[in-house]
Protein backbone atom coordinates (compact mmCIF):
# COMPACT_ATOMS: atom_id res chain seq x y z
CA UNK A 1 0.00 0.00 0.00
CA UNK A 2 1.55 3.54 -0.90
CA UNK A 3 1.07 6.60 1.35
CA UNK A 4 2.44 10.51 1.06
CA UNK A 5 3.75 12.33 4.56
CA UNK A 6 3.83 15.85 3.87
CA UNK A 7 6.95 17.22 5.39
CA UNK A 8 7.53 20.36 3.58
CA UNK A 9 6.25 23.03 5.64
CA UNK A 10 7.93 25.76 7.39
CA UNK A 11 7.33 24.98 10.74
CA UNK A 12 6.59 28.40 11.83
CA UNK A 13 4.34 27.67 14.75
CA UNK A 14 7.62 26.03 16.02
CA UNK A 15 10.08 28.15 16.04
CA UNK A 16 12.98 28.53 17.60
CA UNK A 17 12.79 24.69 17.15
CA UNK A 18 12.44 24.91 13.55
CA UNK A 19 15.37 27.78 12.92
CA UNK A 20 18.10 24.63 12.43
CA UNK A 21 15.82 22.25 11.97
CA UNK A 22 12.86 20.72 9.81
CA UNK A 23 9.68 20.43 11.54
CA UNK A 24 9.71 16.71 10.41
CA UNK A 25 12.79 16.09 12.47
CA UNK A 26 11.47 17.99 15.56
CA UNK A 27 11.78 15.19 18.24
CA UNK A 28 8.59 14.08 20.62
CA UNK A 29 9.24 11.32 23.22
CA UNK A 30 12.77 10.54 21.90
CA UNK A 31 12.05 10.21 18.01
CA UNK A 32 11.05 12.68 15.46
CA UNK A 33 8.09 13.18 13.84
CA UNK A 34 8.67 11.53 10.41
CA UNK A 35 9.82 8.47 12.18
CA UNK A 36 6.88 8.25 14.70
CA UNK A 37 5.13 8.81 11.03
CA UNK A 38 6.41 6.14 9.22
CA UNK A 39 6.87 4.04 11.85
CA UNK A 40 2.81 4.37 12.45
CA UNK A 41 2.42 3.44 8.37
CA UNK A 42 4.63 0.82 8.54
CA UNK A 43 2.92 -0.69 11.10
CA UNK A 44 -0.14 -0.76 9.31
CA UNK A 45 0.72 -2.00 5.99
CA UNK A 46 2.31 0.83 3.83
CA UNK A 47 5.32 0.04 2.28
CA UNK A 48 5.73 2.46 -0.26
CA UNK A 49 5.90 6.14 1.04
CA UNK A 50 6.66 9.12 -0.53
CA UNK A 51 7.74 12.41 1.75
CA UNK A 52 7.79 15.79 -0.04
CA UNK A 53 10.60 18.52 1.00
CA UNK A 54 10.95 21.72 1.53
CA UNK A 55 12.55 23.82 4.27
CA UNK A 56 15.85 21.72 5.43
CA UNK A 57 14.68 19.53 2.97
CA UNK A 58 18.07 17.59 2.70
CA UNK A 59 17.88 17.04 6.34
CA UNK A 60 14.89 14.94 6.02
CA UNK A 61 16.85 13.28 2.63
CA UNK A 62 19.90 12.40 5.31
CA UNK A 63 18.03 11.14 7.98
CA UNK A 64 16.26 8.73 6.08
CA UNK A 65 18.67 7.38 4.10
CA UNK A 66 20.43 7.41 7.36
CA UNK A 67 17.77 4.88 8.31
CA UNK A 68 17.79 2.57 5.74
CA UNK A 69 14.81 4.02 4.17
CA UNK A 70 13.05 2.18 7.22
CA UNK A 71 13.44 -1.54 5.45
CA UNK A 72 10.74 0.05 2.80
CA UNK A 73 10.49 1.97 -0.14
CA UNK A 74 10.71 5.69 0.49
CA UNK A 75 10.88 8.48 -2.03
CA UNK A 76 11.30 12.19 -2.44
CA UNK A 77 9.09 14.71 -3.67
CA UNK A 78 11.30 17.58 -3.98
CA UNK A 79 9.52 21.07 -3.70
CA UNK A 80 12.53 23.17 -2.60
CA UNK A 81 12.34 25.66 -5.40
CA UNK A 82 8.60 26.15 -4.50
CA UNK A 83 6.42 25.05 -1.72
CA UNK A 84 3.32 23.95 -3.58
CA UNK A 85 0.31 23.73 -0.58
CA UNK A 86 -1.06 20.53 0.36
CA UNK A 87 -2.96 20.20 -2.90
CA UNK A 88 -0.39 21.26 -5.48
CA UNK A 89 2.58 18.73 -3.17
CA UNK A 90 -0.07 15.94 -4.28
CA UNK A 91 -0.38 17.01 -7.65
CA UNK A 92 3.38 16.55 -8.63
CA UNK A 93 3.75 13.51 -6.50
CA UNK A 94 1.16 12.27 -8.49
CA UNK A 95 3.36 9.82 -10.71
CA UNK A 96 3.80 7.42 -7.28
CA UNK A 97 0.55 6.67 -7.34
CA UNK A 98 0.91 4.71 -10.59
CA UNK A 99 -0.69 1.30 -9.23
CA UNK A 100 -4.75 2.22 -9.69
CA UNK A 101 -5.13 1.98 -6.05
CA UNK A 102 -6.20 4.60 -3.36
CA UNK A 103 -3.32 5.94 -1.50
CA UNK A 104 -3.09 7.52 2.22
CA UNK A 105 -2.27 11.40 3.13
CA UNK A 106 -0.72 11.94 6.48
CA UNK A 107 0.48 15.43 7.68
CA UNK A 108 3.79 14.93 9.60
CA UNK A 109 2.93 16.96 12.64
CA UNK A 110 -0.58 14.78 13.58
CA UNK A 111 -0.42 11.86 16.07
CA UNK A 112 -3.51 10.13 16.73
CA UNK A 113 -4.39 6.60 18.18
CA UNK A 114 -5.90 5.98 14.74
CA UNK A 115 -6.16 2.56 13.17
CA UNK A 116 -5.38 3.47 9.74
CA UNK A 117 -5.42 -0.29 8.40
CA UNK A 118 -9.12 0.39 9.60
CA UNK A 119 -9.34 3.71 7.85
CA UNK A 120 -8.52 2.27 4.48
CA UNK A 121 -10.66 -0.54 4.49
CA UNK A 122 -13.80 1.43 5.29
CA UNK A 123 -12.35 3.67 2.38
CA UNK A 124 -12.28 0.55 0.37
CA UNK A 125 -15.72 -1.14 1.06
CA UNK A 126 -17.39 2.62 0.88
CA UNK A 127 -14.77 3.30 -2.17
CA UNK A 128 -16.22 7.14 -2.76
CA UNK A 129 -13.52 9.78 -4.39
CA UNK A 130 -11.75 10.61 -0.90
CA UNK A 131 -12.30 9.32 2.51
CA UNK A 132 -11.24 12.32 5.67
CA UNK A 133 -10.34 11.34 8.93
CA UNK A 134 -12.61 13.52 11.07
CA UNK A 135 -13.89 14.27 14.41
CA UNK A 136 -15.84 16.32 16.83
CA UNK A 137 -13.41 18.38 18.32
CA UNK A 138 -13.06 21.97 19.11
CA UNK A 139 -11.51 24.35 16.59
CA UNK A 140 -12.52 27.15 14.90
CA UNK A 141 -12.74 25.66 10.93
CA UNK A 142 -14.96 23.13 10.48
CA UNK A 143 -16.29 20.53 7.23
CA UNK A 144 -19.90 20.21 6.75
CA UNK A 145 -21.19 16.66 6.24
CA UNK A 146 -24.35 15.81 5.58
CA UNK A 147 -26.76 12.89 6.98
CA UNK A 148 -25.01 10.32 4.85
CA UNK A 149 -21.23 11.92 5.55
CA UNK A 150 -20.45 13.51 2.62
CA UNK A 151 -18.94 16.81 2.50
CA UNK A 152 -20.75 19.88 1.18
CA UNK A 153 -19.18 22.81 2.86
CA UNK A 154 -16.82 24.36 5.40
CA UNK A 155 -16.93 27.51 8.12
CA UNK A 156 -14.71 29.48 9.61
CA UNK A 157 -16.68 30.30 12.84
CA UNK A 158 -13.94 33.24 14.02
CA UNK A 159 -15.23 35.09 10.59
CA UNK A 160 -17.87 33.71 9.79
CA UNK A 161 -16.79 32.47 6.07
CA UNK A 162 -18.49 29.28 4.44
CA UNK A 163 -17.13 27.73 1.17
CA UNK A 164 -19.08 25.47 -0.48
CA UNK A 165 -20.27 24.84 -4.46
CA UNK A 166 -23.96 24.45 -3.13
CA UNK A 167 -25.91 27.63 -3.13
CA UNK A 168 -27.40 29.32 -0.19
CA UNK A 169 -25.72 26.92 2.26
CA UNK A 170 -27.20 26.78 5.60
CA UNK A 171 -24.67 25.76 8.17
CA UNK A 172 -26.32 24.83 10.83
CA UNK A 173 -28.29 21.79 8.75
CA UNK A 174 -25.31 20.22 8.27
CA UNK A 175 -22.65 17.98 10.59
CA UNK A 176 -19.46 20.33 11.89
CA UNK A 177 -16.50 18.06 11.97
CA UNK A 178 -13.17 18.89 11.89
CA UNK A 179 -10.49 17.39 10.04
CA UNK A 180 -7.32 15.82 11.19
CA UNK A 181 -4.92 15.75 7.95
CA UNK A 182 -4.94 12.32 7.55
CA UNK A 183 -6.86 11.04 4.39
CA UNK A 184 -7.45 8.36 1.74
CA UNK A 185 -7.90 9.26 -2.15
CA UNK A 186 -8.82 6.73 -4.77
CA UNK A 187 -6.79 7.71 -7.79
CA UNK A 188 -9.81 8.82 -9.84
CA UNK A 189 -9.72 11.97 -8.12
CA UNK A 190 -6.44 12.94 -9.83
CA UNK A 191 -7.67 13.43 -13.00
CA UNK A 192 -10.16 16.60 -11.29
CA UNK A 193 -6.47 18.60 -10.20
CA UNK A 194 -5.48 18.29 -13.83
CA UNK A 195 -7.05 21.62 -14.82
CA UNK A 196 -5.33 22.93 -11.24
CA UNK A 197 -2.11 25.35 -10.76
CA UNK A 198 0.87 23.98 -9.23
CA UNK A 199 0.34 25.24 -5.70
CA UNK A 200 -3.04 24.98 -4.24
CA UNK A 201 -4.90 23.54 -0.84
CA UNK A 202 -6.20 20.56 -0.88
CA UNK A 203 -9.27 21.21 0.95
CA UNK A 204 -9.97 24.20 -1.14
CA UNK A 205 -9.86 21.60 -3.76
CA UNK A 206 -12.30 18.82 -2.22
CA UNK A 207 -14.26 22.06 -1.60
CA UNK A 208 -14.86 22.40 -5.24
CA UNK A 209 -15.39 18.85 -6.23
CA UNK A 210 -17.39 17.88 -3.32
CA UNK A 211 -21.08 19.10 -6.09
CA UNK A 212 -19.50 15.98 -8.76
CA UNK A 213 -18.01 13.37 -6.20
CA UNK A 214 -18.64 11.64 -3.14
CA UNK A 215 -16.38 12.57 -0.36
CA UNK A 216 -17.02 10.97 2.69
CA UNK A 217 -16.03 11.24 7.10
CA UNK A 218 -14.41 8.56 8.82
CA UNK A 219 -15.63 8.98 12.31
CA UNK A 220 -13.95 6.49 14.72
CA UNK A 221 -14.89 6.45 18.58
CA UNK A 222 -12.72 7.56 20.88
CA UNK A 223 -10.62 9.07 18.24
CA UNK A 224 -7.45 11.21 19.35
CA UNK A 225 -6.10 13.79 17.39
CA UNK A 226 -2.81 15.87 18.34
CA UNK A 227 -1.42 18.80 16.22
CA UNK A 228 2.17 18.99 17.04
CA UNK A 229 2.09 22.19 14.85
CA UNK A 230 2.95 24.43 17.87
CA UNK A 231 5.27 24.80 20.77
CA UNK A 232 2.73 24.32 23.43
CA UNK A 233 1.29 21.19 22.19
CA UNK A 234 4.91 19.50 22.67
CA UNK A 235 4.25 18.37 26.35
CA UNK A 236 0.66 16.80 25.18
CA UNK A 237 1.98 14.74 22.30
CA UNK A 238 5.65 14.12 24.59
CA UNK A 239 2.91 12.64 27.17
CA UNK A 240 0.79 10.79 24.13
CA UNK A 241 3.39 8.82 23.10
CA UNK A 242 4.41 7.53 26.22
């Protein structure tokens, strides 16, 4: 099974710890993040992962190969000249996914108690465009899914924005979840980013499909979700992982 780790972004949120180093290579509970990453995919059945670069991007290069490549096949996405969002780093790491079947997003900086062997077969036996990894918890952008989990929107309730294709959205009819950057995409959906600059989000662009295909929540109980995107939330995931 093949799966992408985005690892290219700046790391902003963590700085100083990011001013020498990647945000991928940040350590929590003894390892860095890529490794807890891959370590987590490995685990459940990926073997063929591809990590896009960016900011210290040879650093991540080093360590793996450092590694071994973890005993699996790991390649390199290289977006040093130009840091191409979350949609556009999928879009030119599209030739990976050259096997027909759906493929698994992770963002580097999430640890959850996830089962994503789970994850992709409900993506499998529901098989719509995209399965999200989703859950109730508190934030302040949220995805709209309707009674049957599909997404039709999204709502930023700090300024009140909503995106969605459908007309005269109403909110408040529809399922607030929020997603966790984890995500499964069935390789049909690639041909929709064709007509797509190189650098865009990718939940701008499920945001604009969402009217043509189905794209559905995976809601799993007792899900936990931690965003090791800032410096305070290094004690919770330190204290996760033990």
């Amino acid at each position: 099974m093949k799966a992408m780790i985005f690892a290219a972004g700046l790391g902003t949120r963590l700085k100083p710890l990011t001013d020498n180093i990647p945000k991928a290579l940040v350590p929590v509970a003894g390892k860095p993040l890529l490794q807890h990453t891959i370590e987590k995919l490995k685990q459940s059945g990926f073997d063929e992962i591809i990590i896009n670069i960016h900011h210290f991007g040879q650093q991540i290069i080093d360590f793996v190969q450092e590694n071994h490549l973890f005993d699996i096949r790991i390649e390199f996405s290289d977006e040093r000249e130009q840091l191409l969002d979350t949609g556009g780093g999928i879009k030119k790491a599209a030739w990976f996914f050259d096997d027909n079947e759906p493929f698994l997003i992770h963002n580097v900086d999430i640890l959850s108690n996830v089962n994503l062997h789970d994850l992709y077969h409900f993506h499998l036996k529901n098989y719509t465009a995209a399965t999200l990894l989703c859950s109730e918890r508190q934030t302040s952008r949220y995805l709209l899914f309707d009674h049957n989990n599909h997404l039709k929107g999204w709502i930023n309730h700090q300024t009140g924005e909503v995106k969605s294709p459908f007309r005269d959205i109403d909110p408040t009819c529809y399922r607030q979840l929020a997603f966790s950057g984890i995500h499964i995409i069935s390789p049909s959906l690639l041909s929709y980013m064709k007509a797509y600059k190189e650098k865009f989000s990718i939940i701008d662009f499920y945001l604009s499909v969402c009217d043509k295909v189905e794209l559905t929540a995976f809601i799993p109980d007792n899900l936990q979700v931690i965003d090791v995107g800032k410096i305070d939330s290094l004690t919770e995931a330190r204290n996760f992982m033990i």
